[in-house]
Protein backbone atom coordinates (compact mmCIF):
# COMPACT_ATOMS: atom_id res chain seq x y z
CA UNK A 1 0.26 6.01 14.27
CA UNK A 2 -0.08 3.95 11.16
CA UNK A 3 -2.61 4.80 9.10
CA UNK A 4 -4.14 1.96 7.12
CA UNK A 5 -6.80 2.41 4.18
CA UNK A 6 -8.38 -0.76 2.65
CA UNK A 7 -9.47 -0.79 -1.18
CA UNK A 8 -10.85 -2.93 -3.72
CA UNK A 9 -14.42 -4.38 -1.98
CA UNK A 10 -17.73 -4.40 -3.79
CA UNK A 11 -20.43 -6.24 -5.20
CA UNK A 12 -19.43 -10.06 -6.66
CA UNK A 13 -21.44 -12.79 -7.63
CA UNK A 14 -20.55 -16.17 -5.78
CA UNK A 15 -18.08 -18.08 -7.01
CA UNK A 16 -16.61 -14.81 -8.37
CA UNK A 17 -12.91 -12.42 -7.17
CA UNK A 18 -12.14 -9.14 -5.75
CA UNK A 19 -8.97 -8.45 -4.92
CA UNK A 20 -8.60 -6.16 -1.50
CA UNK A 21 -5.60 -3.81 -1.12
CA UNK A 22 -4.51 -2.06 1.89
CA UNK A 23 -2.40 0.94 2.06
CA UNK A 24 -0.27 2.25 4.55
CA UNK A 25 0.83 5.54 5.14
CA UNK A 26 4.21 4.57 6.63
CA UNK A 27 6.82 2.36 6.28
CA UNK A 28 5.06 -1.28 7.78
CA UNK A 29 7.96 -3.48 6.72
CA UNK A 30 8.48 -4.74 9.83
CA UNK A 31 5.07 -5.61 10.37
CA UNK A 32 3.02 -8.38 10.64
CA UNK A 33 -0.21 -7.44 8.09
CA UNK A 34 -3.22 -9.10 8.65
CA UNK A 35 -6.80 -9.11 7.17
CA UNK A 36 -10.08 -9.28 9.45
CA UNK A 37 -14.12 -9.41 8.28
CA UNK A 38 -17.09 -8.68 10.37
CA UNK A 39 -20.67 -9.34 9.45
CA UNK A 40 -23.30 -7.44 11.03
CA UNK A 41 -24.48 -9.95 14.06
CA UNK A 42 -20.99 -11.38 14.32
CA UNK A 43 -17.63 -10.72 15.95
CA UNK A 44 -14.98 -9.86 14.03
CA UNK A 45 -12.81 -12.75 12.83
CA UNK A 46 -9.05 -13.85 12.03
CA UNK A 47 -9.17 -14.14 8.11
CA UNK A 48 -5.37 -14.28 7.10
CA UNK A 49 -1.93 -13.21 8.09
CA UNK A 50 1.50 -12.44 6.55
CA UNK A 51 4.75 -12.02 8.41
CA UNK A 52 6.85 -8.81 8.05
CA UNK A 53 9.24 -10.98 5.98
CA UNK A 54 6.53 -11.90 3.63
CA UNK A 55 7.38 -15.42 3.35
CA UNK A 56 5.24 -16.71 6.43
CA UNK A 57 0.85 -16.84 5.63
CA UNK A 58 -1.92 -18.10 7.97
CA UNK A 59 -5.42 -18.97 7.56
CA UNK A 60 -8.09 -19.46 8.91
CA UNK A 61 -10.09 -22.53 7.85
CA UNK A 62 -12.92 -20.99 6.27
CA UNK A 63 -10.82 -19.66 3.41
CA UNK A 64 -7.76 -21.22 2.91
CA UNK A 65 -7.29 -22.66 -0.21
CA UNK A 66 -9.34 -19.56 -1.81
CA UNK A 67 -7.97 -16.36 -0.14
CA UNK A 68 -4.05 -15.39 -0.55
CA UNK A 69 -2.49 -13.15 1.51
CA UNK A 70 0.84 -10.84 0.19
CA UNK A 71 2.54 -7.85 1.32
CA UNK A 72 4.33 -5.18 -1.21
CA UNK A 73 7.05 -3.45 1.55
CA UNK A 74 7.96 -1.12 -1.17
CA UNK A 75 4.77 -0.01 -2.15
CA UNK A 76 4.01 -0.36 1.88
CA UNK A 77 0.89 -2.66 0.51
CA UNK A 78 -0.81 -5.72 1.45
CA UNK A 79 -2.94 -7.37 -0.84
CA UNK A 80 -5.88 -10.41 0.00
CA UNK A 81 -6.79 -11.99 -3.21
CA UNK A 82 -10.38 -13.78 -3.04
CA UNK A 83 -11.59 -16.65 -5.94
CA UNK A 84 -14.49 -18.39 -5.77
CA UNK A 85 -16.01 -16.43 -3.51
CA UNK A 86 -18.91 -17.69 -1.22
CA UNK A 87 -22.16 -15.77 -0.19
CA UNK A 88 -20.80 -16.18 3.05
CA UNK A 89 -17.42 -13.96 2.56
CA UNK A 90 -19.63 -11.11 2.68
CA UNK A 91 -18.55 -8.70 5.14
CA UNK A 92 -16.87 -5.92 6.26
CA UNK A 93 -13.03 -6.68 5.66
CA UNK A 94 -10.56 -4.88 8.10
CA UNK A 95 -6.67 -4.66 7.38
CA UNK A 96 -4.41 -4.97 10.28
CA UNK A 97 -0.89 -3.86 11.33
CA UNK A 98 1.06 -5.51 14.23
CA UNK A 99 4.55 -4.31 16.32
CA UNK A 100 5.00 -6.02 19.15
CA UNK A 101 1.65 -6.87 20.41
CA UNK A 102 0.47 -3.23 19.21
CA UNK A 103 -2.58 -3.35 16.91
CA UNK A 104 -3.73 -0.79 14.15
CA UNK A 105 -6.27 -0.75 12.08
CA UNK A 106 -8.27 0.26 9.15
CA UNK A 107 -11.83 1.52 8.51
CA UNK A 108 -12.82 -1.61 6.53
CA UNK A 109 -14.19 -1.72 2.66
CA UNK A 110 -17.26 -3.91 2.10
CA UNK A 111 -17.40 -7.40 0.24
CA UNK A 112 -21.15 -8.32 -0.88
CA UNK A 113 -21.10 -12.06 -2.72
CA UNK A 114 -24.94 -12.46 -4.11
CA UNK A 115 -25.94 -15.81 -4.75
């Protein structure tokens, strides 16, 4: 298993930044770490990746150019930072670990932008 707890959400007003950390309880260096967010209604969507080399990002449309995505392999951490953040963003956000097509994932830590 790799266990995988997410830090850092809260309460921001828009146009505002958290910064979400996610934690994992083994060695995820050769990884690909992802971040997911779900809003109650919705299905859970692709919000940004990060190869296991680190060196590699995706996103998805809706936040690139605000969200960066970065992995710590030594402190087996990957971090999403989020500026000017939209009422919108709010949402449960869900870190993800991939190994060859194998998914894990966290338990999620809220993000609540007010307007």
């Amino acid at each position: 298993q790799v266990p995988l707890v997410e830090s850092g959400g809260g309460l921001v007003q828009a146009g505002g930044s958290l910064r979400l950390s996610c934690s994992a309880g083994r060695d995820v260096s050769g990884y690909s770490m992802a971040w997911f967010r779900q809003a109650p209604g919705n299905n859970r969507e692709f919000v940004a990746r990060v190869s296991w080399t680190g060196t590699s990002t995706y996103y998805a449309d809706s936040v690139k150019g605000r969200f960066t995505i970065s992995r710590d392999s030594a402190k087996k951490t990957v971090y999403l930072q989020m500026v000017s953040l939209k009422p919108e963003d709010t949402a449960t956000y869900y870190c993800n670990a991939n190994l060859y097509g194998v998914d894990y994932w966290g338990k999620g830590t809220l993000v609540t932008v007010s307007s």
